[in-house]
Protein backbone atom coordinates (compact mmCIF):
# COMPACT_ATOMS: atom_id res chain seq x y z
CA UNK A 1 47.21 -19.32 31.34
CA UNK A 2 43.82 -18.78 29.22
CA UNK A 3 40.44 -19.30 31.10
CA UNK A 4 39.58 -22.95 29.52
CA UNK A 5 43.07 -23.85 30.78
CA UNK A 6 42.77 -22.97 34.30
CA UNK A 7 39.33 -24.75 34.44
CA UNK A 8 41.17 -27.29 33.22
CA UNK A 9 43.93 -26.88 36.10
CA UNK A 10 41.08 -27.19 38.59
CA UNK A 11 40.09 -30.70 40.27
CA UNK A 12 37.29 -32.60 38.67
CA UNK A 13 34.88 -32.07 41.73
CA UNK A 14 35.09 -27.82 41.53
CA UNK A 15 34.91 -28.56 37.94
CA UNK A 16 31.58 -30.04 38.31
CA UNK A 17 30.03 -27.70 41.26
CA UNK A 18 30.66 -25.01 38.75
CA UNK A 19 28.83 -26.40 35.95
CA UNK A 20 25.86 -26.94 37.99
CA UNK A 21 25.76 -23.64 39.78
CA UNK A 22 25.58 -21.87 36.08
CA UNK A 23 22.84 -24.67 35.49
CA UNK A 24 21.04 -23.39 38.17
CA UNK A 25 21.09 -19.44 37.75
CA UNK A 26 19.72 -20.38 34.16
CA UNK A 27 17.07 -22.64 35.32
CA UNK A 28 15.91 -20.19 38.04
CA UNK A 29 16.07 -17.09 34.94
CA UNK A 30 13.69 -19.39 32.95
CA UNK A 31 11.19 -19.86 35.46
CA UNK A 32 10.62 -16.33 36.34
CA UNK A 33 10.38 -15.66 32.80
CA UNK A 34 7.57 -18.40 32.51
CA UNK A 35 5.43 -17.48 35.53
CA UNK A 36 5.25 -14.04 34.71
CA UNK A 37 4.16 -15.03 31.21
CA UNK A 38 0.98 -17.43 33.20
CA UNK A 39 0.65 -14.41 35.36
CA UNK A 40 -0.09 -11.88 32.80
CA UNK A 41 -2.14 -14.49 30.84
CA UNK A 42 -4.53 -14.85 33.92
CA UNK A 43 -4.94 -11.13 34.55
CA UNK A 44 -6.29 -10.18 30.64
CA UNK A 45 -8.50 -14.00 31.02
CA UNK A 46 -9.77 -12.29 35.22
CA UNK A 47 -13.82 -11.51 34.54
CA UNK A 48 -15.62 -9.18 36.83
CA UNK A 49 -19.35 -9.89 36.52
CA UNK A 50 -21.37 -12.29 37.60
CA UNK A 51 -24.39 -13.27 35.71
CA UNK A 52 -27.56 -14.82 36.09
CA UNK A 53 -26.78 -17.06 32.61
CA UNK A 54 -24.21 -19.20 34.89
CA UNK A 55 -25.10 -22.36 36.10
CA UNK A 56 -23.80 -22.63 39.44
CA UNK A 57 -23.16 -18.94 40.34
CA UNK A 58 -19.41 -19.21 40.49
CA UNK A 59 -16.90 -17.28 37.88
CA UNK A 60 -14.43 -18.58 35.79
CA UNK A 61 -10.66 -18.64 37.43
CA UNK A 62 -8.02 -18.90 35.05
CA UNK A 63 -5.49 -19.81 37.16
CA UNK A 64 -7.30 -23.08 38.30
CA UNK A 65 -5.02 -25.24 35.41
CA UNK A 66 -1.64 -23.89 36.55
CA UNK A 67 0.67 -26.66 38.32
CA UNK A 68 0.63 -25.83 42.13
CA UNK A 69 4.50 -24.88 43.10
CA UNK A 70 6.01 -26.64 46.64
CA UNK A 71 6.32 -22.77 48.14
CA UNK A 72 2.86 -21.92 46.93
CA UNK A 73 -0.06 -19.68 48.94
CA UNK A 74 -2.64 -22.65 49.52
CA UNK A 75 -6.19 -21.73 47.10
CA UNK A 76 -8.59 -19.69 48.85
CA UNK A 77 -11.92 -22.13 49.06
CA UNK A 78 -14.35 -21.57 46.44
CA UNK A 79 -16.87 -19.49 46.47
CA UNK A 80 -19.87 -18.98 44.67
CA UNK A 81 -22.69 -15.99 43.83
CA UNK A 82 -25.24 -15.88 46.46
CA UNK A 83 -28.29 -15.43 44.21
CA UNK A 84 -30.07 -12.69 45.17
CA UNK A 85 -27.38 -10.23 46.51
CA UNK A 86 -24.57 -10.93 43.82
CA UNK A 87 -22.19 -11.60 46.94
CA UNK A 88 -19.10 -14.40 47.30
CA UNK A 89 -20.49 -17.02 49.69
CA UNK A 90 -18.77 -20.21 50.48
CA UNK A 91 -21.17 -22.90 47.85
CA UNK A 92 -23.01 -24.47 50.98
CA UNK A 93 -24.46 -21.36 52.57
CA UNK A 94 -26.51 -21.69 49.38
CA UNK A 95 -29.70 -24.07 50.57
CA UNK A 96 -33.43 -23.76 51.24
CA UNK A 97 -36.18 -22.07 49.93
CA UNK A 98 -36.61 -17.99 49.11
CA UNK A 99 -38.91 -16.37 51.64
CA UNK A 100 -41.28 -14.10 49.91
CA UNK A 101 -43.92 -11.92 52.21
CA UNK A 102 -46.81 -9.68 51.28
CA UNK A 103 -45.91 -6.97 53.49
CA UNK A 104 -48.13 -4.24 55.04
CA UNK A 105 -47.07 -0.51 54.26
CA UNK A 106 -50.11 1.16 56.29
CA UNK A 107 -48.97 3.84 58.37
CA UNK A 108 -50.50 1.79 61.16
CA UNK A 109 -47.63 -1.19 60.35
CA UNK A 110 -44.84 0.80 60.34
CA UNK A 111 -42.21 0.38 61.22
CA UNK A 112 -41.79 -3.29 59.43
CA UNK A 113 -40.12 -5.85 60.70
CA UNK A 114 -37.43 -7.45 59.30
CA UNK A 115 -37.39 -4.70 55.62
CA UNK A 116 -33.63 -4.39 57.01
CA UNK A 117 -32.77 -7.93 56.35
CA UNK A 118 -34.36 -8.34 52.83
CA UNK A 119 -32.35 -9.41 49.20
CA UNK A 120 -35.14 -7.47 46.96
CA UNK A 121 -37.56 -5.80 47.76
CA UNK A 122 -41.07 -4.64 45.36
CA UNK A 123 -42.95 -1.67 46.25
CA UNK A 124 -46.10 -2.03 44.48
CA UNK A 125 -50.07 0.57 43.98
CA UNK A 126 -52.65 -0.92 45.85
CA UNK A 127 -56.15 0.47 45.59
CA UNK A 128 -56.37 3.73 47.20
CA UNK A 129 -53.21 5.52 46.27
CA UNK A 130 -51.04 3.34 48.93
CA UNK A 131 -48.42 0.98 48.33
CA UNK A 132 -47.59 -2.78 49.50
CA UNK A 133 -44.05 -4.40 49.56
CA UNK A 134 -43.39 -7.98 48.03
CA UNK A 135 -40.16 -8.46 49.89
CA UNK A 136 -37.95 -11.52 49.48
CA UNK A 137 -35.18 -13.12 52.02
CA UNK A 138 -32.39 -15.38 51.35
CA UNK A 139 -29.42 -14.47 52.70
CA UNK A 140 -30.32 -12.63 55.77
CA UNK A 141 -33.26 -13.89 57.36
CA UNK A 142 -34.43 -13.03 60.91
CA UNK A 143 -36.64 -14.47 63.51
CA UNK A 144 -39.68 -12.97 62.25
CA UNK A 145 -41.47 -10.73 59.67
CA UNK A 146 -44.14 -8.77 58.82
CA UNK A 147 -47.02 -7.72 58.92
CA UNK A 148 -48.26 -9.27 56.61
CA UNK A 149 -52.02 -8.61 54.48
CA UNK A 150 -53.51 -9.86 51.12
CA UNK A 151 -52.38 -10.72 47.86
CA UNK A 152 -53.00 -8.99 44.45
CA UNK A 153 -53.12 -9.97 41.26
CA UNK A 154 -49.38 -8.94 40.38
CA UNK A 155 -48.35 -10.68 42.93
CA UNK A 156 -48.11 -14.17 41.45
CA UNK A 157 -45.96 -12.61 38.37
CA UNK A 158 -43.71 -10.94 40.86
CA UNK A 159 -43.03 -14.01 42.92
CA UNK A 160 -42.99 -16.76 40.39
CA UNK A 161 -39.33 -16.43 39.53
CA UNK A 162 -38.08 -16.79 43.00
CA UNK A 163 -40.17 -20.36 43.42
CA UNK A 164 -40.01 -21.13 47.30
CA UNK A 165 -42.61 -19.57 49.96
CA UNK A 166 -44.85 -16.93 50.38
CA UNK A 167 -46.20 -15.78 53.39
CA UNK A 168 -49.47 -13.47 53.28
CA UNK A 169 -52.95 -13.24 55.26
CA UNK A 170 -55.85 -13.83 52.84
CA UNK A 171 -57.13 -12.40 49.86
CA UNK A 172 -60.20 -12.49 47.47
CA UNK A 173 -60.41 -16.11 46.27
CA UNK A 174 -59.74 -15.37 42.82
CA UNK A 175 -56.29 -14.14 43.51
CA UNK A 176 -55.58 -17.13 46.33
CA UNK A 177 -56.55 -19.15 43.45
CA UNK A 178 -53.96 -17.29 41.00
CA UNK A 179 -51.26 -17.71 43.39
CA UNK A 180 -52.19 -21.07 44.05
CA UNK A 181 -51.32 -21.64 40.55
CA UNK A 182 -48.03 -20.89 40.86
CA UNK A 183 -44.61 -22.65 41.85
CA UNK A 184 -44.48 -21.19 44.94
CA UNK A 185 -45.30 -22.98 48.06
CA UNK A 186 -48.30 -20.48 49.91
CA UNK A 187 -48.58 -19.96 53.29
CA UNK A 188 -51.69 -18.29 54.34
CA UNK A 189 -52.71 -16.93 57.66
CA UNK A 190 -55.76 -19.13 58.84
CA UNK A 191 -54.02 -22.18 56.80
CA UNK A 192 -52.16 -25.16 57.06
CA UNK A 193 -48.84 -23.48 58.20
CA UNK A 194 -50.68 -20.81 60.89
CA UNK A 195 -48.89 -22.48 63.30
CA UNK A 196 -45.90 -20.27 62.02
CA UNK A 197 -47.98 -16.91 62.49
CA UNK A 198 -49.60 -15.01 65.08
CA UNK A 199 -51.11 -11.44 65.98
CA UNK A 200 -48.75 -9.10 67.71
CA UNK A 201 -50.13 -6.94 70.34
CA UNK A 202 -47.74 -4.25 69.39
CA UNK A 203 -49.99 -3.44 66.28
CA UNK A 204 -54.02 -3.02 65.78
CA UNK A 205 -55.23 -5.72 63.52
CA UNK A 206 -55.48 -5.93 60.63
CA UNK A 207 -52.13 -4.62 60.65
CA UNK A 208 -50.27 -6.73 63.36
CA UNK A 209 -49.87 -10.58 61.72
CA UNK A 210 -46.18 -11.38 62.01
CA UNK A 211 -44.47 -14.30 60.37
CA UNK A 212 -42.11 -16.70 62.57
CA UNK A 213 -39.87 -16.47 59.06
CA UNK A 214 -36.86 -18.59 60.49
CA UNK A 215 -39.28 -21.18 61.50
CA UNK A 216 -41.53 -21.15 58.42
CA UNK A 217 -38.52 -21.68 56.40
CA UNK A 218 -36.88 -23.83 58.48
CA UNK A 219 -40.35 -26.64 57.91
CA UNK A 220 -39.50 -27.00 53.99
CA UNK A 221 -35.84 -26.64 53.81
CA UNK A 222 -35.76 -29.08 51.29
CA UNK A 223 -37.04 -26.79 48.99
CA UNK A 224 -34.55 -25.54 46.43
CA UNK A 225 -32.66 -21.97 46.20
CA UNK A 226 -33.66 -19.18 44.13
CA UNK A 227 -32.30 -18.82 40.76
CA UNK A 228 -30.09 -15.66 40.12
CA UNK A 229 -32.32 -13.15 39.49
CA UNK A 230 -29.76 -9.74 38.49
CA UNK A 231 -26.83 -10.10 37.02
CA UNK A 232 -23.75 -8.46 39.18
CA UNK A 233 -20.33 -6.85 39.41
CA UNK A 234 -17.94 -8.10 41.70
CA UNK A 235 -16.99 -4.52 42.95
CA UNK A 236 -19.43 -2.02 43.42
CA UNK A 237 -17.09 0.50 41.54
CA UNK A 238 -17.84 -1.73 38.11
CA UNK A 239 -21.72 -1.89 38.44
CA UNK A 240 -23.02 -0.64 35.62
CA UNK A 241 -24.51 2.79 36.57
CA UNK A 242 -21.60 3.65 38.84
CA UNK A 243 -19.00 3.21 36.15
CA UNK A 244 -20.82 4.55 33.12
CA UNK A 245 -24.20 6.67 34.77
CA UNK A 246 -24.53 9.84 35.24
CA UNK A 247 -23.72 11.53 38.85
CA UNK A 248 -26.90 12.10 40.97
CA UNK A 249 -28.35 12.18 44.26
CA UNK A 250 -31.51 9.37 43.40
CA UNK A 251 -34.86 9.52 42.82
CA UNK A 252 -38.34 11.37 43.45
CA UNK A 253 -40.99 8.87 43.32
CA UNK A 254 -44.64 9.36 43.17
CA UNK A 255 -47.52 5.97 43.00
CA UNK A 256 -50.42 8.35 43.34
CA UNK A 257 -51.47 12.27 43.86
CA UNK A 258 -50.94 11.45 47.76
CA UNK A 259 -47.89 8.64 47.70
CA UNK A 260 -44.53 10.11 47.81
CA UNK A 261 -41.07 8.25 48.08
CA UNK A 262 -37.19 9.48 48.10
CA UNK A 263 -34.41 7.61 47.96
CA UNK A 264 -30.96 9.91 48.27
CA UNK A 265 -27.51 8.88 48.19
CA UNK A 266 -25.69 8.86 51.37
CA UNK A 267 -21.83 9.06 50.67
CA UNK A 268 -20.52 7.87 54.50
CA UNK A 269 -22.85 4.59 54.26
CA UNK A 270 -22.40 4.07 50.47
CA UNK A 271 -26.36 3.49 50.29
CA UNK A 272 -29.25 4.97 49.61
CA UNK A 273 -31.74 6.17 52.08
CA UNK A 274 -35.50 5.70 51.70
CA UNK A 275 -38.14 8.03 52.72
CA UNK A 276 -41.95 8.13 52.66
CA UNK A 277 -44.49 11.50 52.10
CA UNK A 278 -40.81 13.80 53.21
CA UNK A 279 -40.43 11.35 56.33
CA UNK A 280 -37.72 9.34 56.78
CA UNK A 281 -38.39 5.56 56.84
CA UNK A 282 -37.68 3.99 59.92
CA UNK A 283 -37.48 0.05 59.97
CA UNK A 284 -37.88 -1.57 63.56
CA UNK A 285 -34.47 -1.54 65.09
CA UNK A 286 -34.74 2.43 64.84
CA UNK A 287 -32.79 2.65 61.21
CA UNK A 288 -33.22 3.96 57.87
CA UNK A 289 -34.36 1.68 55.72
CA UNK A 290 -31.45 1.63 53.09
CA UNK A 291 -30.34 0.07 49.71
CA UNK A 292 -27.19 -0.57 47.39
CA UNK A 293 -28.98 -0.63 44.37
CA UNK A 294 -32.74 1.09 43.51
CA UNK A 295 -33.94 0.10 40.21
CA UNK A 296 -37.08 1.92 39.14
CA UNK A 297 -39.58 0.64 36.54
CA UNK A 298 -42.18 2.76 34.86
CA UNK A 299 -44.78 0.12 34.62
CA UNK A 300 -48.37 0.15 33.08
CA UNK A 301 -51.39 -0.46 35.61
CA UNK A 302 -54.43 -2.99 34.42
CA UNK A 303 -57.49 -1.70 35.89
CA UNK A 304 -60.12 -4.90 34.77
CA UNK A 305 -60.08 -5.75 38.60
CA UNK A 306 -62.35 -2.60 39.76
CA UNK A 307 -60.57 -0.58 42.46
CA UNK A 308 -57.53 -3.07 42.72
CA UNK A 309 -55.09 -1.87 40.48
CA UNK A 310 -52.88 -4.46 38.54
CA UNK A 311 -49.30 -4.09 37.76
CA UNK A 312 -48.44 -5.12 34.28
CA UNK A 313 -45.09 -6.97 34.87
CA UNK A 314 -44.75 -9.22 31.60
CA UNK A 315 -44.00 -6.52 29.20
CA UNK A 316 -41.04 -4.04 29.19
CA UNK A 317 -40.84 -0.34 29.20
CA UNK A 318 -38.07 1.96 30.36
CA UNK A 319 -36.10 1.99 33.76
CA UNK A 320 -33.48 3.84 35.53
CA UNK A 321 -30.95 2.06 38.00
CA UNK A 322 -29.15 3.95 41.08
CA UNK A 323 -25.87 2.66 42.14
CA UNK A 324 -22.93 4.06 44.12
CA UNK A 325 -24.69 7.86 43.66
CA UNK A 326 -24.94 7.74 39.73
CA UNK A 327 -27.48 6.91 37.73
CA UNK A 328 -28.43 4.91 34.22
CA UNK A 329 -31.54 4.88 32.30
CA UNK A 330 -31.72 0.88 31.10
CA UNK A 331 -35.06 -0.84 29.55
CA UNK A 332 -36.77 -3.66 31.72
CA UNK A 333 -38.40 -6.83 29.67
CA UNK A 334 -40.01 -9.67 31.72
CA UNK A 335 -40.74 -12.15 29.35
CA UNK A 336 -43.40 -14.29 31.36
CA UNK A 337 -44.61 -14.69 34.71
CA UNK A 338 -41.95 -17.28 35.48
CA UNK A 339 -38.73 -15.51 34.23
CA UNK A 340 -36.97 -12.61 35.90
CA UNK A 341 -37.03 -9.27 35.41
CA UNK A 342 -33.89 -8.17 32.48
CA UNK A 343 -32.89 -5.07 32.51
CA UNK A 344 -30.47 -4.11 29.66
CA UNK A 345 -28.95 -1.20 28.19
CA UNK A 346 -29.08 0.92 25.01
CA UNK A 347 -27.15 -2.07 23.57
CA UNK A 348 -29.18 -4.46 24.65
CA UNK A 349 -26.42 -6.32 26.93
CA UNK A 350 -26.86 -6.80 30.53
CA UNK A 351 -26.97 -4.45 33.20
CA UNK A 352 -24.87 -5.24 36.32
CA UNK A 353 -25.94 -4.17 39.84
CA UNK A 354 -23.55 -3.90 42.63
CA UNK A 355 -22.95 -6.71 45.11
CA UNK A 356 -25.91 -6.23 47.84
CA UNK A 357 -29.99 -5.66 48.54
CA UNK A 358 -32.32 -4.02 46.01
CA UNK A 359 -35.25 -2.30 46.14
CA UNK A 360 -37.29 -2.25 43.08
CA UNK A 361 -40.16 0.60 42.65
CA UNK A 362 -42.85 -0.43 40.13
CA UNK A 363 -44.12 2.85 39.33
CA UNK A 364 -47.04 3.48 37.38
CA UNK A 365 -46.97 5.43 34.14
CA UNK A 366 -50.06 7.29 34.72
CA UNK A 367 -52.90 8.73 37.37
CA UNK A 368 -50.46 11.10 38.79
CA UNK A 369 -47.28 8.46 38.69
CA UNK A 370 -44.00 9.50 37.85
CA UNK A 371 -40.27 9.09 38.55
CA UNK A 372 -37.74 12.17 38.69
CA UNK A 373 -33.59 11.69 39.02
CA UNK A 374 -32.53 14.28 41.44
């Protein structure tokens, strides 16, 4: 008896469950054939950068048009790019104001408090050979800060981009007046917001005003976020110097004849290490003050102000960025005293840091300045 007769021999009912059992082992062939088609679309459309040009932080996810299935992993929330650290944060961690501080690097204020916590931090010549930090918080931002001293006249170009606060104790009028005339909210020891500062005893003045940060920010929380100011990798592995740079152990920095600073790579803490005049820098929970990323800018110094030296930050000039223990020499352009610093590469596309804090050395190009990979 042939095959079509025997079907035919069978009742109607097996007839039929055969039919659809073939009708089902071809449906189920066609849809594995289809999702690994959307699959392998997804994985060439996957981006891994994040960069300051998007709107609301987050990155592009192919996958969001696809059809959920009924045995489907539930969608991870979304997330979005915490602005100043290039980290995935849930989208309403995102609120309030930037904290900028002028922050005291006399060896009578050390160890800081809070340097551990910042996003980005500027190391920048005062007048004598020494150096003061701007440093910024965000993400990470503790009970209190400091100390903190007087402006400069770089100071305004250096915060403007961030808009929010700025803590600091004073200054010559002239540059309280520049900073005044800036987008930044200033609170000034002595001012409306003292309320949210005070002397410590733990410190001689003037190097002992701390900053009740948490507080202070807390009072104008309806202030808006930071823009993006870096653009960033998702992994630290695809930042641009660690995938293309060069291998080396970080930098030898000099501001003056006197003013010394190191950063090396440390390979069990995947950070660098900072150090000051051979010594290691000790923030004040007892650590070494550390960094993903160290970006160093050879910058020009304006000396109309007398003895205070200015940093020239619109402008560009050449730069080297340390990440994951290499290194890349990039070109820095700040194109006024609003926008953010670029930094770019030999191409003239963006440079991508790696997810976490920076510390950015302006370094001056002259009087005994200079900047050595090691």
């Amino acid at each position: 008896m042939t095959s079509s007769a025997r079907a035919r021999a069978l009742p109607r009912s097996v007839r039929t469950r055969s039919v659809r059992a073939r009708s089902v082992r071809l449906a189920a062939t066609v849809g594995v054939l289809v999702s690994a088609l959307l699959l392998g679309s997804c994985a060439a459309e996957s981006t891994d950068v994040a960069s300051p040009a998007s709107t609301d932080g987050s990155t592009a996810d192919a996958s969001a048009s696809q059809e959920p299935t009924p045995d489907a992993t539930p969608e991870a929330p979304a997330m979005a790019v915490q602005p100043l650290r290039g980290t995935f944060v849930p989208p309403e961690t995102i609120t309030g104001p930037a904290l900028a501080a002028k922050i005291d690097n006399h060896v009578a204020a050390r160890p800081q408090v809070g340097l551990d916590h910042t996003d980005i931090v500027f190391e920048e010549l005062v007048e004598g050979g020494l150096t003061r930090y701007v440093a910024v918080w965000f993400s990470d931002v503790p009970a209190e800060i400091g100390p903190v001293r007087s402006i400069r006249p770089m100071d305004p170009d250096i915060v403007s981009p961030f808009g929010g606060l700025i803590a600091y104790s004073g200054g010559q009028q002239r540059f309280v007046d520049m900073m005044l005339n800036t987008p930044v909210h200033n609170a000034i020891h002595g001012g409306a917001d003292d309320r949210f500062m005070y002397r410590t005893r733990s410190k001689a003045s003037p190097h002992n005003v701390l900053v009740k940060a948490q507080e202070l920010r807390a009072a104008y929380a309806d202030v808006p976020p930071p823009a993006q100011q870096f653009a960033y990798s998702q992994r630290p592995q695809t930042a641009s110097a660690a995938a293309y740079g060069s291998a080396a152990n970080g930098f030898d920095l000099f501001f003056s004849a006197k003013e010394s600073r190191s950063w090396r790579w440390d390979a069990g803490s995947e950070r660098y290490l900072r150090s000051q005049n051979g010594a290691p820098d000790m923030d004040s929970a007892d650590g070494q003050l550390a960094a993903t990323n160290v970006v160093a800018l050879s910058v020009s110094i304006d000396w109309a102000y007398g003895d205070i030296p200015k940093t020239v930050m619109v402008g560009s000039g050449p730069a080297w960025v340390s990440t994951g223990g290499k290194v890349i020499q990039v070109t820095w352009t700040k194109a006024s005293a609003d926008a953010p610093i670029q930094l770019t590469n030999q191409y003239g596309t963006p440079v991508y840091l790696a997810p976490g804090n920076t510390w950015v050395e302006l370094v001056p190009n002259a009087r005994g300045g200079s900047i050595a990979v090691v």
